[in-house]
Protein backbone atom coordinates (compact mmCIF):
# COMPACT_ATOMS: atom_id res chain seq x y z
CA UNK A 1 124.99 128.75 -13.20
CA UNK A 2 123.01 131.52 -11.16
CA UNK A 3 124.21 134.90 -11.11
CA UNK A 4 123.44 138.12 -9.93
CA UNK A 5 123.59 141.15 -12.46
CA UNK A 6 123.18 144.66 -12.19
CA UNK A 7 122.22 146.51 -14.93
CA UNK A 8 122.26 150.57 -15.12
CA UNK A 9 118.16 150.92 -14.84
CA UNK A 10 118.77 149.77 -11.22
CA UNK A 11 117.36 146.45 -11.71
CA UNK A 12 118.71 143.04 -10.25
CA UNK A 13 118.66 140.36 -12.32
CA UNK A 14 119.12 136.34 -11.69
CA UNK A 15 120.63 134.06 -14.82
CA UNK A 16 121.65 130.77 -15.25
CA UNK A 17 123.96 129.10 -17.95
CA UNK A 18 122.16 127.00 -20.63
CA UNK A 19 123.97 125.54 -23.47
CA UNK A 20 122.64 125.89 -27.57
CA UNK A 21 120.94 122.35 -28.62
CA UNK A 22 123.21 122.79 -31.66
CA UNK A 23 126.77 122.66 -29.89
CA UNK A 24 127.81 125.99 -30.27
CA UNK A 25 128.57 128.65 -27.58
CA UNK A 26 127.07 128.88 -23.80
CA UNK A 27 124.53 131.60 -23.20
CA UNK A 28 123.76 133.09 -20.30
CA UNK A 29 119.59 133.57 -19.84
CA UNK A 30 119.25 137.18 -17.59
CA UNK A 31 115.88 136.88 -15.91
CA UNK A 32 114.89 139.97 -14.89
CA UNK A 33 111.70 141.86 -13.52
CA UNK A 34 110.92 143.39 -17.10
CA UNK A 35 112.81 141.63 -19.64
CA UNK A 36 114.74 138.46 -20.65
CA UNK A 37 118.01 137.92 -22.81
CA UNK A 38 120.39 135.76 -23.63
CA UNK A 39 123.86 136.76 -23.60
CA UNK A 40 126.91 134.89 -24.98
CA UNK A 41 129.32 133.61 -22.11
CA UNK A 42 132.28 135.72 -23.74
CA UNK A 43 132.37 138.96 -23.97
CA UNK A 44 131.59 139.98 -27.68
CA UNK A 45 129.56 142.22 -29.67
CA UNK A 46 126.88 141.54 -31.95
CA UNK A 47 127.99 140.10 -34.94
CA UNK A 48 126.23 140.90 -37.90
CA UNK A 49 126.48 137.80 -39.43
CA UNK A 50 123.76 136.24 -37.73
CA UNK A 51 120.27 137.47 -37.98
CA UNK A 52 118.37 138.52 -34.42
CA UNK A 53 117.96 136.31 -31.61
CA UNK A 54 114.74 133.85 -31.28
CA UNK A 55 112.48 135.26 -28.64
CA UNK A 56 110.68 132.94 -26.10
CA UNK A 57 108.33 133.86 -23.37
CA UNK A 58 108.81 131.66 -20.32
CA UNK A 59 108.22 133.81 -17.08
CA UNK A 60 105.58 135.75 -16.23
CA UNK A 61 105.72 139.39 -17.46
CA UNK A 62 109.43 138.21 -19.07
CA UNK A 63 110.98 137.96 -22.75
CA UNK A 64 113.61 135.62 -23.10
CA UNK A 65 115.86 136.14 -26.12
CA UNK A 66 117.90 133.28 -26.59
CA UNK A 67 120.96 133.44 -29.90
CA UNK A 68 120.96 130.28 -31.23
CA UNK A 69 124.39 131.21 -31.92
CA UNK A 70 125.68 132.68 -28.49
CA UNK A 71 127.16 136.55 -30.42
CA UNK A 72 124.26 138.60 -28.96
CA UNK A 73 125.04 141.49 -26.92
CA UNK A 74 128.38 142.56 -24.79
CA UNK A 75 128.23 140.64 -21.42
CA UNK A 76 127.80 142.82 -18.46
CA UNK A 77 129.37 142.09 -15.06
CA UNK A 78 128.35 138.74 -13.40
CA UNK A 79 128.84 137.00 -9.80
CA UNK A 80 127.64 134.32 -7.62
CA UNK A 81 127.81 131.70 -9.84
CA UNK A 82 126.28 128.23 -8.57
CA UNK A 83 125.45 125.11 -10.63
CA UNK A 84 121.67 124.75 -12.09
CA UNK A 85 119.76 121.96 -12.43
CA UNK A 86 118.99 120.91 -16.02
CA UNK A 87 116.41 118.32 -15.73
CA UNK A 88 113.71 119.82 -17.80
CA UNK A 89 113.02 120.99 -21.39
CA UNK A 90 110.94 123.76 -20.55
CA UNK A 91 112.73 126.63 -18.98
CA UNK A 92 109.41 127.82 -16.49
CA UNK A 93 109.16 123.76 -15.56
CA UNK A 94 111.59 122.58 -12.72
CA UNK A 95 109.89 119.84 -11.20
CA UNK A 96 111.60 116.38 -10.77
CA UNK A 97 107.42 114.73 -10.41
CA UNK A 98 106.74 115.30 -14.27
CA UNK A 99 108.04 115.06 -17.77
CA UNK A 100 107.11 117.98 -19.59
CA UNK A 101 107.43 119.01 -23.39
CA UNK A 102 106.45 122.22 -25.44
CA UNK A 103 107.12 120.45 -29.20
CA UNK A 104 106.58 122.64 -32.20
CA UNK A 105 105.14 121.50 -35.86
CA UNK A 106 107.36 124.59 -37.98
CA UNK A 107 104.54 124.07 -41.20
CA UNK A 108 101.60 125.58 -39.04
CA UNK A 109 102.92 126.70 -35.82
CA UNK A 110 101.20 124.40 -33.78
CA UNK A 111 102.55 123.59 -30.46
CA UNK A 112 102.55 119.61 -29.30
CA UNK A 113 102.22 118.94 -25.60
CA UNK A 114 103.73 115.64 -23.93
CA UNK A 115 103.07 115.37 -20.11
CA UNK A 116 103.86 112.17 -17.83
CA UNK A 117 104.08 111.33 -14.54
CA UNK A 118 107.91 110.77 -13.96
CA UNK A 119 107.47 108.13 -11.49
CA UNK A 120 105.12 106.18 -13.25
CA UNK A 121 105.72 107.00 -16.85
CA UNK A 122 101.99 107.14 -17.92
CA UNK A 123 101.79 109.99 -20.75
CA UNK A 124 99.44 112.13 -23.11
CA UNK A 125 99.95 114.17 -25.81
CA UNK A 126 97.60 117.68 -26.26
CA UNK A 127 97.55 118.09 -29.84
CA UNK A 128 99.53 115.94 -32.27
CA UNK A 129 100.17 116.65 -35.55
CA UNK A 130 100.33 114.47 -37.99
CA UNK A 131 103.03 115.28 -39.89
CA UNK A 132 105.46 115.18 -36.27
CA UNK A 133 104.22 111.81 -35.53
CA UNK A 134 107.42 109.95 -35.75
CA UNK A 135 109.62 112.48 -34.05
CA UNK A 136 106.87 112.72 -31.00
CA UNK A 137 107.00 108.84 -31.04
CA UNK A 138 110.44 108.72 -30.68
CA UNK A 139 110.74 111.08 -28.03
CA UNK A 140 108.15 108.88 -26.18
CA UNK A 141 110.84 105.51 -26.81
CA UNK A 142 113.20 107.31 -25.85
CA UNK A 143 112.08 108.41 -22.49
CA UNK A 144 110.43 105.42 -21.65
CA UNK A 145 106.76 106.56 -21.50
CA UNK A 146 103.75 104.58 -21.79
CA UNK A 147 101.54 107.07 -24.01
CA UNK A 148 97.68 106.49 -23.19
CA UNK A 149 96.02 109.18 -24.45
CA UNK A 150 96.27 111.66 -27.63
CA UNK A 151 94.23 114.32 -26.61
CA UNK A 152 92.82 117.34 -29.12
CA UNK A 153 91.33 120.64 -28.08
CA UNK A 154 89.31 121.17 -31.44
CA UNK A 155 89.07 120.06 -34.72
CA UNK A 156 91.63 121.74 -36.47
CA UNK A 157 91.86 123.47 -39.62
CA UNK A 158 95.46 124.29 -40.51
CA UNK A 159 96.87 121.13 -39.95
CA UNK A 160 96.01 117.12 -39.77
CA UNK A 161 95.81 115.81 -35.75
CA UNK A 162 98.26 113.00 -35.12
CA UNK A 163 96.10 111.11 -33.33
CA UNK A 164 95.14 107.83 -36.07
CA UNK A 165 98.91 107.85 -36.50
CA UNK A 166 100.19 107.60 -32.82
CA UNK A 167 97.18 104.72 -31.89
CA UNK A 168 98.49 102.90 -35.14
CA UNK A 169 102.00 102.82 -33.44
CA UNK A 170 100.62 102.64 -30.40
CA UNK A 171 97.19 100.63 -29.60
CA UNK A 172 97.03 101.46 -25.78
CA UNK A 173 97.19 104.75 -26.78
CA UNK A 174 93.33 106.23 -26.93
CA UNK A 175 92.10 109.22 -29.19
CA UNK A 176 90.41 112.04 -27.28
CA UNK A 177 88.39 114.88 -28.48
CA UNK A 178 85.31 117.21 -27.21
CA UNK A 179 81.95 114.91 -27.71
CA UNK A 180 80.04 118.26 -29.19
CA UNK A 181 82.54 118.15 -32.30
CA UNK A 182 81.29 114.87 -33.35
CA UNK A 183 84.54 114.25 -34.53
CA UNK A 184 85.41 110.76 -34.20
CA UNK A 185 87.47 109.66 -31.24
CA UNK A 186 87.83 106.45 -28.48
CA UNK A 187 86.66 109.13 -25.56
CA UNK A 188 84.05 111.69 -26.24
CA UNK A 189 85.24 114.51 -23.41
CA UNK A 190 82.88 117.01 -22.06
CA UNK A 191 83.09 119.87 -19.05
CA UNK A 192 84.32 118.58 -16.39
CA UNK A 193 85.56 115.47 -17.34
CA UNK A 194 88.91 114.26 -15.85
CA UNK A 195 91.67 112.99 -18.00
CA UNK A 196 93.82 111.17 -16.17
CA UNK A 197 97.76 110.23 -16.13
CA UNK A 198 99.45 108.72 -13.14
CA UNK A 199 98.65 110.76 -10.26
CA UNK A 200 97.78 113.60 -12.05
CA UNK A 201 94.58 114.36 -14.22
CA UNK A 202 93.70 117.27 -15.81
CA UNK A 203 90.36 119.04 -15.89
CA UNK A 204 88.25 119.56 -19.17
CA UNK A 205 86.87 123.25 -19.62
CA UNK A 206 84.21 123.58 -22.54
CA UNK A 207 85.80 127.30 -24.53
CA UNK A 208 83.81 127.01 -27.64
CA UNK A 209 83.57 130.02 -29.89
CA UNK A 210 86.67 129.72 -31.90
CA UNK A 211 84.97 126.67 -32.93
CA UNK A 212 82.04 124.64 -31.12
CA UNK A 213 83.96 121.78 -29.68
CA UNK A 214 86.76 123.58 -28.23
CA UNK A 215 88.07 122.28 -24.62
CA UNK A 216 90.97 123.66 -22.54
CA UNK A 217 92.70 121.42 -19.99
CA UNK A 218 93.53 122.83 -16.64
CA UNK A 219 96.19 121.44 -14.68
CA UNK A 220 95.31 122.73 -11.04
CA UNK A 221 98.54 120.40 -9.04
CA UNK A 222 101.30 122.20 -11.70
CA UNK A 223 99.69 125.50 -12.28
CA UNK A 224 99.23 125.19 -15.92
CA UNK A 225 96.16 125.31 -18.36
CA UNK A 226 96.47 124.51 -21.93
CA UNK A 227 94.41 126.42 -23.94
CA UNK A 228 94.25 125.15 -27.67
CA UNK A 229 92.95 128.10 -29.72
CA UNK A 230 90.74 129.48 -27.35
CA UNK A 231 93.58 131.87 -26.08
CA UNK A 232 96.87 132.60 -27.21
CA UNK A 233 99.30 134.54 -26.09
CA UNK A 234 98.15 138.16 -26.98
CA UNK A 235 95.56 136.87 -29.14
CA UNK A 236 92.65 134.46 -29.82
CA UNK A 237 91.59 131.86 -32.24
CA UNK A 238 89.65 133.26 -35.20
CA UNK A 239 85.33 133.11 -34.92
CA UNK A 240 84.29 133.47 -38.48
CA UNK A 241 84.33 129.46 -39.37
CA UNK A 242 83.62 125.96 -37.79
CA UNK A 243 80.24 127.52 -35.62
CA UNK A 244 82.32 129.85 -34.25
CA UNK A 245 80.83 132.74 -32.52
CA UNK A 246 82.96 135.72 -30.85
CA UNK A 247 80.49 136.94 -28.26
CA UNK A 248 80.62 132.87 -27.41
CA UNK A 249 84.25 133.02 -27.25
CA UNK A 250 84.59 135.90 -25.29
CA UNK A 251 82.24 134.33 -22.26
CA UNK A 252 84.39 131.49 -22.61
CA UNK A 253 87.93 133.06 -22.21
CA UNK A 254 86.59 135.25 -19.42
CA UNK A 255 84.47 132.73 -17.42
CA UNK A 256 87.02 129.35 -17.86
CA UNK A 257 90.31 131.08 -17.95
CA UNK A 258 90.63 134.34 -16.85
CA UNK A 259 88.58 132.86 -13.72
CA UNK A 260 91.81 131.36 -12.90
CA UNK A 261 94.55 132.59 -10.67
CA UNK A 262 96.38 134.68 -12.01
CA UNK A 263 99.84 132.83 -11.98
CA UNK A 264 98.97 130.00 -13.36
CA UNK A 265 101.02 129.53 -16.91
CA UNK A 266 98.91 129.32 -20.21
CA UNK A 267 99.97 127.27 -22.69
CA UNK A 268 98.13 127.94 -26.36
CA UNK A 269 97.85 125.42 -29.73
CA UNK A 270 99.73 128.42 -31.51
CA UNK A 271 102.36 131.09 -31.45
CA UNK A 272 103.61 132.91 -34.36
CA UNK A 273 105.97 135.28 -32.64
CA UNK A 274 108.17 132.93 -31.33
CA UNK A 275 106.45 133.04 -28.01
CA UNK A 276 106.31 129.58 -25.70
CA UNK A 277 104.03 130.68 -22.69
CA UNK A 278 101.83 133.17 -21.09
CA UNK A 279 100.31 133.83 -17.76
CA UNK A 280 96.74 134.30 -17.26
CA UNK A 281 97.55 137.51 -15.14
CA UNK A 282 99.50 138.77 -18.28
CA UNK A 283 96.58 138.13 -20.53
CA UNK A 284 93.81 139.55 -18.46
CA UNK A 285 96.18 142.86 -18.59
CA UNK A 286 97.91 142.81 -21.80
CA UNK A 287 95.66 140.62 -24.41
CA UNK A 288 94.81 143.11 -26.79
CA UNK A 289 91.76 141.93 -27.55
CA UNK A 290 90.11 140.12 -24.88
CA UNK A 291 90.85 142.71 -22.07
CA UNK A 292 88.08 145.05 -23.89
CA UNK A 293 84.66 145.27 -23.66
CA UNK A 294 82.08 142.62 -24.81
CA UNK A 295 81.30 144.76 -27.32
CA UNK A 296 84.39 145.75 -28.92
CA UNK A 297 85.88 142.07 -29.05
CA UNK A 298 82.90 141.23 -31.08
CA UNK A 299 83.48 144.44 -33.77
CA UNK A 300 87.61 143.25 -33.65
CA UNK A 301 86.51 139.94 -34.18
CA UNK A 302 83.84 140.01 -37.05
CA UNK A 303 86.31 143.15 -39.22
CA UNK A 304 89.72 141.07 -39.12
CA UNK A 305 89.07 139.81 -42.61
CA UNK A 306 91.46 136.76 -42.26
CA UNK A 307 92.44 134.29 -45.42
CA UNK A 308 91.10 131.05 -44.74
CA UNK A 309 93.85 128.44 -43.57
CA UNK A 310 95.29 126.99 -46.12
CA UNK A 311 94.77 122.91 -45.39
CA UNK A 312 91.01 123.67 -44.19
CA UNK A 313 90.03 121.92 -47.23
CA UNK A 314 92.02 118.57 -46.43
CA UNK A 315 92.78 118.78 -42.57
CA UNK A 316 88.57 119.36 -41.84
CA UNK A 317 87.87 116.13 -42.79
CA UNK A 318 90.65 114.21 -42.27
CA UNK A 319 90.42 115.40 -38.63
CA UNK A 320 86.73 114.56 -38.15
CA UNK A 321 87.90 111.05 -38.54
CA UNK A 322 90.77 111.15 -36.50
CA UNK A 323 93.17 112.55 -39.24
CA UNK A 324 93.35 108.76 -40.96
CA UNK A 325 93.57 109.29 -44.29
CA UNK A 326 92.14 105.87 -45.62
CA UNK A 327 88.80 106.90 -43.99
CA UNK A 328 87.74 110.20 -45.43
């Protein structure tokens, strides 16, 4: 459904219909030029029986607040209504060439990336996590893909990779992480490297300084660069473990991403707002941290005073060797 609605700060807005994964009521997603919401497709008031809305960023400089249980706001006026397509997952990813999902581990807010080539159904999936192994591998029966690659951005330290599980399911399926880690893995990547999935590939981009192996994975055809803990949305990955180094991190952000155009989407490891996607035009402006001064990033960085994670004791290990328990 796309609509036109006009709101009383003058602004126009577009929406379309979606419909809540758990079978309740419509909503109606308002995209507008400052904010998002989700509105239910009748006309009620909040009901104070249900707690807030879940908020997901998916356009640039745009909130969208979607109700998982459709009683958010009173409806305003609507019109134009035409039929939307509903192909994809991801509501900033329309395009009929790929398979695209943004799947999310709940324990340590880690985000799971599968991409494929629609047409001919080669996959890979950025960051696994072990303990979502069997409901990524499902999704991956279910849609027919041929996985090839399980592909890490870092060692990580709040949760075991996926990776040993998925290539015990799945022998084609290849381990990948950044050759500097030493981590163990079936292809050592380093900058520049392709990685490569039907017709598409994506490009490896050394960002150390939240650790020393970290890579980022640029997507130039779709626009997209994924950025593991490197950059997050509004943030950055910690520099006070793992040969981290914040004035490392820093060069890294502002010479392999922010470098960039501006539009293209960033998608991070992490979120713990309930945010899906950035822009690298948002973060250059908005990133609290990063948009300062050398200097300043490195004082931020070295006073947070952050609890270490708490599975750093059993996921370091377990994901130098691939996160396969029976060899640490």
């Amino acid at each position: 459904m796309r609509l036109t609605v006009t709101r009383s700060c003058r602004s126009t807005w577009s929406a379309r219909k979606l419909f809540d994964p758990s079978g309740y009521s419509s909503l109606v997603i308002l995209h507008g030029s400052r904010h998002n919401k989700a509105f239910s497709s009748k006309d009620v008031k909040p009901n104070p029986v249900f707690e807030g809305y879940r908020r997901i960023h998916c356009l640039a400089n745009i909130d969208v607040y979607a109700h998982q249980y459709g009683t958010t706001f009173r409806n305003p006026a609507v019109t134009k209504c035409a039929q939307p397509s509903r192909r994809n997952f991801h509501p900033n990813v329309s395009d009929d060439s790929i398979i695209f999902r943004q799947l999310l581990d709940y324990k340590s807010y880690t985000y799971t990336y599968l991409l494929a080539d629609a047409a001919t159904r080669e996959a890979i999936l950025i960051d696994p996590v072990i303990d979502t192994v069997e409901r990524d591998y499902r999704v991956v029966q279910e849609l027919g893909l041929n996985l090839i690659a399980a592909v890490n951005t870092h060692v990580h330290a709040d949760h075991i990779t996926g990776s040993g599980e998925m290539k015990k399911r799945l022998p084609v399926c290849k381990s990948m992480i950044a050759a500097v880690s030493q981590a163990r893995a079936d292809v050592k990547l380093k900058e520049k490297d392709l990685i490569k999935f039907g017709q598409f590939e994506l490009e490896v981009r050394s960002t150390p300084g939240h650790t020393n192996g970290c890579l980022s994975y640029v997507w130039h055809d779709k626009h997209m660069v994924f950025t593991g803990d490197a950059l997050l949305i509004r943030g950055c990955g910690r520099t006070d473990f793992q040969e981290g180094s914040p004035d490392l991190l820093y060069d890294s952000v502002h010479q392999k991403i922010f470098s960039l155009p501006h539009h293209f989407q960033v998608f991070p490891a992490h979120d713990y707002t309930g945010q899906t996607m950035s822009t690298v035009g948002e973060e250059v402006k908005f990133n609290p941290r990063l948009r300062r001064s050398k200097s300043d990033f490195v004082k931020i960085m070295k006073n947070l005073q952050l609890p270490y994670p708490k599975q750093i004791d059993k996921a370091l290990p377990a994901n130098m060797v691939c996160g396969i328990f029976d060899e640490v």
